[in-house]
C-alpha atoms as a PDB file:
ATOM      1  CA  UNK A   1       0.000   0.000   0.000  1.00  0.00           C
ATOM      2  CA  UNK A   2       1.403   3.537  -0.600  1.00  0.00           C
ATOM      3  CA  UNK A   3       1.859   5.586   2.611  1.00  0.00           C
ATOM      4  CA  UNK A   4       1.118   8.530   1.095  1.00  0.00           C
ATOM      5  CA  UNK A   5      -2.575   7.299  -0.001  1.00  0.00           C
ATOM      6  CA  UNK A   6      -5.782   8.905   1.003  1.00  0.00           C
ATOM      7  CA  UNK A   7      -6.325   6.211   3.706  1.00  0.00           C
ATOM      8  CA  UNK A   8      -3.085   7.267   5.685  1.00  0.00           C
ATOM      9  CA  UNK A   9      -1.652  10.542   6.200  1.00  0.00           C
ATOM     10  CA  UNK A  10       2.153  11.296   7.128  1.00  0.00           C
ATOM     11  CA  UNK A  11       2.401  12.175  11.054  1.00  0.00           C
ATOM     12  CA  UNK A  12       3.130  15.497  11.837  1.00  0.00           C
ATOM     13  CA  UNK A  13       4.494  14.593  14.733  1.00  0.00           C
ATOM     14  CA  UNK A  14       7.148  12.748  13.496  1.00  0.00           C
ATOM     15  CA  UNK A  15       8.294  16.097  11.700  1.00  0.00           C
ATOM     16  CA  UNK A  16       8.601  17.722  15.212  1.00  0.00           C
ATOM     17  CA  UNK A  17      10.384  14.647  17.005  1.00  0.00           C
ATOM     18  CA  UNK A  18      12.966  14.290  14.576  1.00  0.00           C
ATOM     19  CA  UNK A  19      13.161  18.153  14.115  1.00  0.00           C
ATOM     20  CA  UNK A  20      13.490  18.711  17.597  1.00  0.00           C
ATOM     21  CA  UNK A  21      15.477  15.567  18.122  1.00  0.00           C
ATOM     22  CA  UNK A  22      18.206  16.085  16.072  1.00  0.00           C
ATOM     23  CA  UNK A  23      18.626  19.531  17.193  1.00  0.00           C
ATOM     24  CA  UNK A  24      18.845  18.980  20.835  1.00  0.00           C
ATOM     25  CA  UNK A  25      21.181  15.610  19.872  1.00  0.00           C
ATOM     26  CA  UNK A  26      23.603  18.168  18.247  1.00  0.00           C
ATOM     27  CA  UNK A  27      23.428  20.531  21.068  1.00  0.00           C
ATOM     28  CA  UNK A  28      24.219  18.045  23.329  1.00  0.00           C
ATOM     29  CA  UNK A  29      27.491  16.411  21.321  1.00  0.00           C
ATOM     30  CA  UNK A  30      28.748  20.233  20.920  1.00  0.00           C
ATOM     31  CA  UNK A  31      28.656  20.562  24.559  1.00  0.00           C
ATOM     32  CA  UNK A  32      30.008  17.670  25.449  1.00  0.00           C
ATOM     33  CA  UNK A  33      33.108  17.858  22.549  1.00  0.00           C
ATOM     34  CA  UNK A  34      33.774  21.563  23.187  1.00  0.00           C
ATOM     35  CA  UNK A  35      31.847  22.919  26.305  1.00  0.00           C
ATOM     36  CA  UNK A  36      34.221  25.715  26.239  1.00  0.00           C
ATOM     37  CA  UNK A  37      32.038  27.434  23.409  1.00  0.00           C
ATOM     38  CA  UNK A  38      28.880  26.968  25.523  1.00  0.00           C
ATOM     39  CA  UNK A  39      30.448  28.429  28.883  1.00  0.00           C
ATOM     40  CA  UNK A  40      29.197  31.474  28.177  1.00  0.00           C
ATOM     41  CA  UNK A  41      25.673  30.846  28.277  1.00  0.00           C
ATOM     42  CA  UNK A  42      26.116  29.262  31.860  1.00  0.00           C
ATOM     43  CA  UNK A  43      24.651  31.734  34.686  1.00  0.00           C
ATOM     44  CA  UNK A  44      27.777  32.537  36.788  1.00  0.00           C
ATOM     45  CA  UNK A  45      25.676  31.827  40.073  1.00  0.00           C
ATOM     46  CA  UNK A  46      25.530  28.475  38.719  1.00  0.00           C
ATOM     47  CA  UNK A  47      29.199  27.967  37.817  1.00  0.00           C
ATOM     48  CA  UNK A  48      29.900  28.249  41.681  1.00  0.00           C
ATOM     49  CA  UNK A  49      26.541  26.221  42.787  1.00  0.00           C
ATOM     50  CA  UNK A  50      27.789  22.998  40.666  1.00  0.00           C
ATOM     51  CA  UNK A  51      30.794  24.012  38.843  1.00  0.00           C
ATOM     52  CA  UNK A  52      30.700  24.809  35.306  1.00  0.00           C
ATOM     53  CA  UNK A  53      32.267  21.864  33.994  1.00  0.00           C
ATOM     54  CA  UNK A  54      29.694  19.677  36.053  1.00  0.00           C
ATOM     55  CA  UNK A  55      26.868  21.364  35.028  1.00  0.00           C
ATOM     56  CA  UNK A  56      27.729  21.305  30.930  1.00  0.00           C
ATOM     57  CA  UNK A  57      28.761  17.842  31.285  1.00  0.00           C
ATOM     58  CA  UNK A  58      25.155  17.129  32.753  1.00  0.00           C
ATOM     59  CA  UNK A  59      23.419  19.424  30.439  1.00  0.00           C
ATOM     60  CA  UNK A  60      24.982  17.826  27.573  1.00  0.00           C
ATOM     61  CA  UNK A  61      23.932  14.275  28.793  1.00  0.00           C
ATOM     62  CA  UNK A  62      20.546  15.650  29.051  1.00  0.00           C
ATOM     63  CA  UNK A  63      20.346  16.953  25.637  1.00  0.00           C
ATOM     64  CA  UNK A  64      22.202  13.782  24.599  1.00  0.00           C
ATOM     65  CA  UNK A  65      18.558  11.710  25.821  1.00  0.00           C
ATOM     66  CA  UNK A  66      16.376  14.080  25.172  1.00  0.00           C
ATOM     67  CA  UNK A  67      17.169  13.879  21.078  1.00  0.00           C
ATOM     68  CA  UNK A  68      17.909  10.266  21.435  1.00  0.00           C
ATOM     69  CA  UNK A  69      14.609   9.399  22.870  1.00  0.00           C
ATOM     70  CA  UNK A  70      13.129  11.890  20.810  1.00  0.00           C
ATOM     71  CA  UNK A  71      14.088  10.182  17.376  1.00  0.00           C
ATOM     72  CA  UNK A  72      13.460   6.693  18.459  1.00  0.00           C
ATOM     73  CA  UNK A  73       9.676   8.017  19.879  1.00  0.00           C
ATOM     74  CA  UNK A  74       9.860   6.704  23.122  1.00  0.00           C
ATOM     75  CA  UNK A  75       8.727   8.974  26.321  1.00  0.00           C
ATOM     76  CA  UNK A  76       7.441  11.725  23.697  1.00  0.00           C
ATOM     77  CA  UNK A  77       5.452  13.224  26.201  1.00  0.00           C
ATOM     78  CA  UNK A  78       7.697  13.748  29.054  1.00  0.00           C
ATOM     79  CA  UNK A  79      10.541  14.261  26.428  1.00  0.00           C
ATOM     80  CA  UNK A  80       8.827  17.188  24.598  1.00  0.00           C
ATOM     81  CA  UNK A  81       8.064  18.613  28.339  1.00  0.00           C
ATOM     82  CA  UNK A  82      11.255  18.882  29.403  1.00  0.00           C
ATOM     83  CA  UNK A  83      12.503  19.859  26.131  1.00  0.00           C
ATOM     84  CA  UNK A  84       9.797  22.855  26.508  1.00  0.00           C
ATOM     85  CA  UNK A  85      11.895  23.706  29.263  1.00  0.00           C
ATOM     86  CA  UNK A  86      15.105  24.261  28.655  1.00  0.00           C
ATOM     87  CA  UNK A  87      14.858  26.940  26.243  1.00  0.00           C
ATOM     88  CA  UNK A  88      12.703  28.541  28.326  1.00  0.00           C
ATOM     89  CA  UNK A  89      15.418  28.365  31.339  1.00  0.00           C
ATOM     90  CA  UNK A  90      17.684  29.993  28.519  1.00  0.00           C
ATOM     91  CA  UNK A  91      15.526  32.804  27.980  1.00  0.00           C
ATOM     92  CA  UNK A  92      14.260  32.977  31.598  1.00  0.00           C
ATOM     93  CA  UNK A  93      18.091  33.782  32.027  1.00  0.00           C
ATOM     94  CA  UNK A  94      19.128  35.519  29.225  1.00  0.00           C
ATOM     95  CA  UNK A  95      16.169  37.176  28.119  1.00  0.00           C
ATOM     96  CA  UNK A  96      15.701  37.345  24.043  1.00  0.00           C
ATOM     97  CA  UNK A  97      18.930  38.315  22.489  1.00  0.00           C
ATOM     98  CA  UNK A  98      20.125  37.607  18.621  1.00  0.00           C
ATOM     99  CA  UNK A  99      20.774  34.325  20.073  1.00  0.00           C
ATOM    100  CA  UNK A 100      17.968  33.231  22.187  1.00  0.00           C
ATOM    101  CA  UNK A 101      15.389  34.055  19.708  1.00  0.00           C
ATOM    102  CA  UNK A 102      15.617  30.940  18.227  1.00  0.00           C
ATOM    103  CA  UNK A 103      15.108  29.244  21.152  1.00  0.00           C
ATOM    104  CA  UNK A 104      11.507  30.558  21.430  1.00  0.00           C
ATOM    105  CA  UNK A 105      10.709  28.360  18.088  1.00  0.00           C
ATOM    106  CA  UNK A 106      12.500  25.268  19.887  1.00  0.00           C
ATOM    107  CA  UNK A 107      10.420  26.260  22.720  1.00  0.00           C
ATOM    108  CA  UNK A 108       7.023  26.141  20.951  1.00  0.00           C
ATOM    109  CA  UNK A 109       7.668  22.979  18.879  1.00  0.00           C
ATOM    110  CA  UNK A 110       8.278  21.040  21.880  1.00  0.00           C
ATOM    111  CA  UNK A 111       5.130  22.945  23.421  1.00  0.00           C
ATOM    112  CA  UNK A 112       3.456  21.782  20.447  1.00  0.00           C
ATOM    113  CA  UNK A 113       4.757  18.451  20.426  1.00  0.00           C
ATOM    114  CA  UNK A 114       3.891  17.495  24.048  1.00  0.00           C
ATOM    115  CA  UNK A 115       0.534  18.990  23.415  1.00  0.00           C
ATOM    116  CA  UNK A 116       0.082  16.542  20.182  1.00  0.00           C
ATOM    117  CA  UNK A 117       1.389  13.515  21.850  1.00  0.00           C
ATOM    118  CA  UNK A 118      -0.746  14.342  25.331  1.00  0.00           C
ATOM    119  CA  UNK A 119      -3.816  14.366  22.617  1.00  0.00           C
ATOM    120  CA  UNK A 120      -3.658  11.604  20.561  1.00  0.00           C
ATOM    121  CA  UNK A 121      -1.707   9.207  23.029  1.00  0.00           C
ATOM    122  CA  UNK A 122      -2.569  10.251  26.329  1.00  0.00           C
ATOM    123  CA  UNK A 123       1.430  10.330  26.787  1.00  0.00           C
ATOM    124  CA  UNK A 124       2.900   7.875  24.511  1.00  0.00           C
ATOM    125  CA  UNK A 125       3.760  10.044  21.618  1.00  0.00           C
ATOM    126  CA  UNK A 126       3.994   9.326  17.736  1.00  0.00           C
ATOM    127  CA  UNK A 127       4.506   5.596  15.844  1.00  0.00           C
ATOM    128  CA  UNK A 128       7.896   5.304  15.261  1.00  0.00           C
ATOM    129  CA  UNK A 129       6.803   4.857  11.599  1.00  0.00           C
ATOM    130  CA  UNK A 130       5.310   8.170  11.215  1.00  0.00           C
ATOM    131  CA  UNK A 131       2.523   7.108   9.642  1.00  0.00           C
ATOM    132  CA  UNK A 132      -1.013   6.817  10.997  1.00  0.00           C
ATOM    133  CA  UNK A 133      -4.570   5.815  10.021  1.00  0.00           C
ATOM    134  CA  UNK A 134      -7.277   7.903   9.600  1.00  0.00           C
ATOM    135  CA  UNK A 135     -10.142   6.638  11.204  1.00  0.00           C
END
């Protein structure tokens, strides 16, 4: 059968996991390979709370799972929560710069996403197909 046929429809969901997912899975390995470049970012009352290279090796293991579980659609719920969150920490922080800005569009997919997955799923989030039947 041909996915793209009248009786199934391409998941918009799936657009927003993997969207989301692979951008949080790159923000995570950048962190991780050269945290140095994301120091600045860090709130310096953090940086002597935890210790800055503490909290970026954390925050990039975050990021790490949250795009991992994000592309393989497991947890979408709680996933696209929490990813809701962190760019709104950023901007809670920062405020919107020429930077932050875009994390106000992360910040609304995931809002978006979580809102989709909560709707159709109750919590479990898209097929990991992407494709779904029209009833």
């Amino acid at each position: 059968m041909n996915p793209l046929s009248r009786e199934r429809s391409l998941d918009p969901r799936v657009f927003l996991r993997l969207g989301l997912g692979l951008v949080l899975l790159y923000a995570g390995l950048e962190t991780f390979f050269d945290p140095g470049s994301w120091a600045m970012y860090v709130p310096g009352w953090l940086d002597g709370l935890v210790g800055l290279d503490t909290f970026l090796s954390a925050y990039a293991a975050m990021q790490i799972l949250l795009g991992v579980l994000l592309l393989i659609g497991r947890f979408v719920a709680i996933t696209s929560f929490v990813a809701f969150l962190v760019p709104l920490g950023v901007i809670a922080f920062h405020g919107i710069t020429s930077t932050t800005f875009r994390d106000f569009g992360l910040m609304t997919a995931a809002a978006a996403l979580f809102l989709l997955a909560k709707e159709n799923t109750g919590g479990g989030g898209a097929s990991p197909a992407g494709i779904s039947q029209k009833s």
